[in-house]
Protein backbone atom coordinates (compact mmCIF):
# COMPACT_ATOMS: atom_id res chain seq x y z
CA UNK A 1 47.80 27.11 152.96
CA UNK A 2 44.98 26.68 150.97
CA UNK A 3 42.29 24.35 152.89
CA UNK A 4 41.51 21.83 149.75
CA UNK A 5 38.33 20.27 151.83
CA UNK A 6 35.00 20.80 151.42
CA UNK A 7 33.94 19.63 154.86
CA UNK A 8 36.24 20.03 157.73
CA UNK A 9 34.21 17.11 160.34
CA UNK A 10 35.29 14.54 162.57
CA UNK A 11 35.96 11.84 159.81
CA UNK A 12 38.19 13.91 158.44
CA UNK A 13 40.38 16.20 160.50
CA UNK A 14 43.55 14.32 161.00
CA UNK A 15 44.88 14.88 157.93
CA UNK A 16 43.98 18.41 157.60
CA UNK A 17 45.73 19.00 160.39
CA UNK A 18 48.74 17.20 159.43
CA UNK A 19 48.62 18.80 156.35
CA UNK A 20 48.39 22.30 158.31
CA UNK A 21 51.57 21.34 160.56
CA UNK A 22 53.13 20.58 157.29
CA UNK A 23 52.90 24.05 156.20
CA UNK A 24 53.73 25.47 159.38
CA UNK A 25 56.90 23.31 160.03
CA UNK A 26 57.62 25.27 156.10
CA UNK A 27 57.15 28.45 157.77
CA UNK A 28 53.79 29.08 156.51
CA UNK A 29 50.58 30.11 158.86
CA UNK A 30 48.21 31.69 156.58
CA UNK A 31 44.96 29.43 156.26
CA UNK A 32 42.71 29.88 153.56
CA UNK A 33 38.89 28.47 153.99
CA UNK A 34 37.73 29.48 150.94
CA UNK A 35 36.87 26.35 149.47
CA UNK A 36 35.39 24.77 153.02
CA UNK A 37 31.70 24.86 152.47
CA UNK A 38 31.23 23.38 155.80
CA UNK A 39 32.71 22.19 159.54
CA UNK A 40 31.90 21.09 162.48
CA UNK A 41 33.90 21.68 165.90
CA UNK A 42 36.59 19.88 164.65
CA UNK A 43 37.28 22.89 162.02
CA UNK A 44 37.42 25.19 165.45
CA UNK A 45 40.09 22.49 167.50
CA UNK A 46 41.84 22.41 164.27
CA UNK A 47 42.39 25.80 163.78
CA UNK A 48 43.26 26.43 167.77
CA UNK A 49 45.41 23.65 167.44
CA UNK A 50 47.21 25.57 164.45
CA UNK A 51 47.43 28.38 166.56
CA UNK A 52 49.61 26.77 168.93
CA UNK A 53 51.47 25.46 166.67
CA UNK A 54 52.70 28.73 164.78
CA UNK A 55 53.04 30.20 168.35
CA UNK A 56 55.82 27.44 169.34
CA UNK A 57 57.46 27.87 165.98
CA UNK A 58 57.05 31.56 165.33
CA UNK A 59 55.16 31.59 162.56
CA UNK A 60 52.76 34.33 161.96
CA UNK A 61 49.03 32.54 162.21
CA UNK A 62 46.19 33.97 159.97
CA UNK A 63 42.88 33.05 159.26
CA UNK A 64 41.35 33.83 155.70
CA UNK A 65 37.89 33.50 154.52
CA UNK A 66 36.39 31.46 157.24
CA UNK A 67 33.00 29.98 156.50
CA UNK A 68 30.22 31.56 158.18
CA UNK A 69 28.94 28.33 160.52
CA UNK A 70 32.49 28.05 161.48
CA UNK A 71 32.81 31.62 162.77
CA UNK A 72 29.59 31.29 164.65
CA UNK A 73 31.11 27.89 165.89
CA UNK A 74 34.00 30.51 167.01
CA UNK A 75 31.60 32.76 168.57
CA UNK A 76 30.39 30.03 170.30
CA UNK A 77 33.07 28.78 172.05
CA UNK A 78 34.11 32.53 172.66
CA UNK A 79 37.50 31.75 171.13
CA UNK A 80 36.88 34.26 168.07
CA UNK A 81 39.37 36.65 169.44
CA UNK A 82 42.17 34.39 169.75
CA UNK A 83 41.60 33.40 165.72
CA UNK A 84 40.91 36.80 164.80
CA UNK A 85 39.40 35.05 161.38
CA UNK A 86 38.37 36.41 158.18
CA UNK A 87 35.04 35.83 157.79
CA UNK A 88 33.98 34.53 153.97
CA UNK A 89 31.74 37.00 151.88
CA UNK A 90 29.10 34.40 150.70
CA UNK A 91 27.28 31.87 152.63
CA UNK A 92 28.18 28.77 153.97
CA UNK A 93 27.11 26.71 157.01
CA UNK A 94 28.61 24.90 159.66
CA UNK A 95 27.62 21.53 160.01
């Protein structure tokens, strides 16, 4: 699933997570941050949330292209290695 975002934040994570569980409940766990230019914690909860979710339904999860800030934001939190992301080949920030 193709993250169509900009900004993953606060104000706006509920429905990119629905729209996440949405894809996973189709039996798809790829997540493509391409197009995020930022995010906030939020983008990290989100994603570990995701993670969960394709556990419980047995979905492959996979992080593409994950925007710089947010990796560090995974780096962070030391929760990098459960993601495993992708990091994105040009710059963006985390919020």
């Amino acid at each position: 699933m193709k993250i169509k975002e900009s900004f993953v934040t606060l104000k706006n994570v509920q429905p990119v997570i629905a729209a996440g569980d949405a894809a996973i409940a189709a039996g798809d766990g790829e997540f493509d941050f391409s197009g995020v230019q930022r995010g906030d914690s939020s983008a990290v909860a989100c994603l570990l949330h995701w993670k969960r979710s394709c556990q419980k339904a047995g979905v492959p999860f996979r992080v593409k292209t994950l925007p710089a800030g947010i990796l560090d934001l995974c780096r962070l939190y030391e929760v990098e290695g459960l993601l495993n992301p992708q990091p994105q080949a040009s710059g963006t920030e985390a919020a």
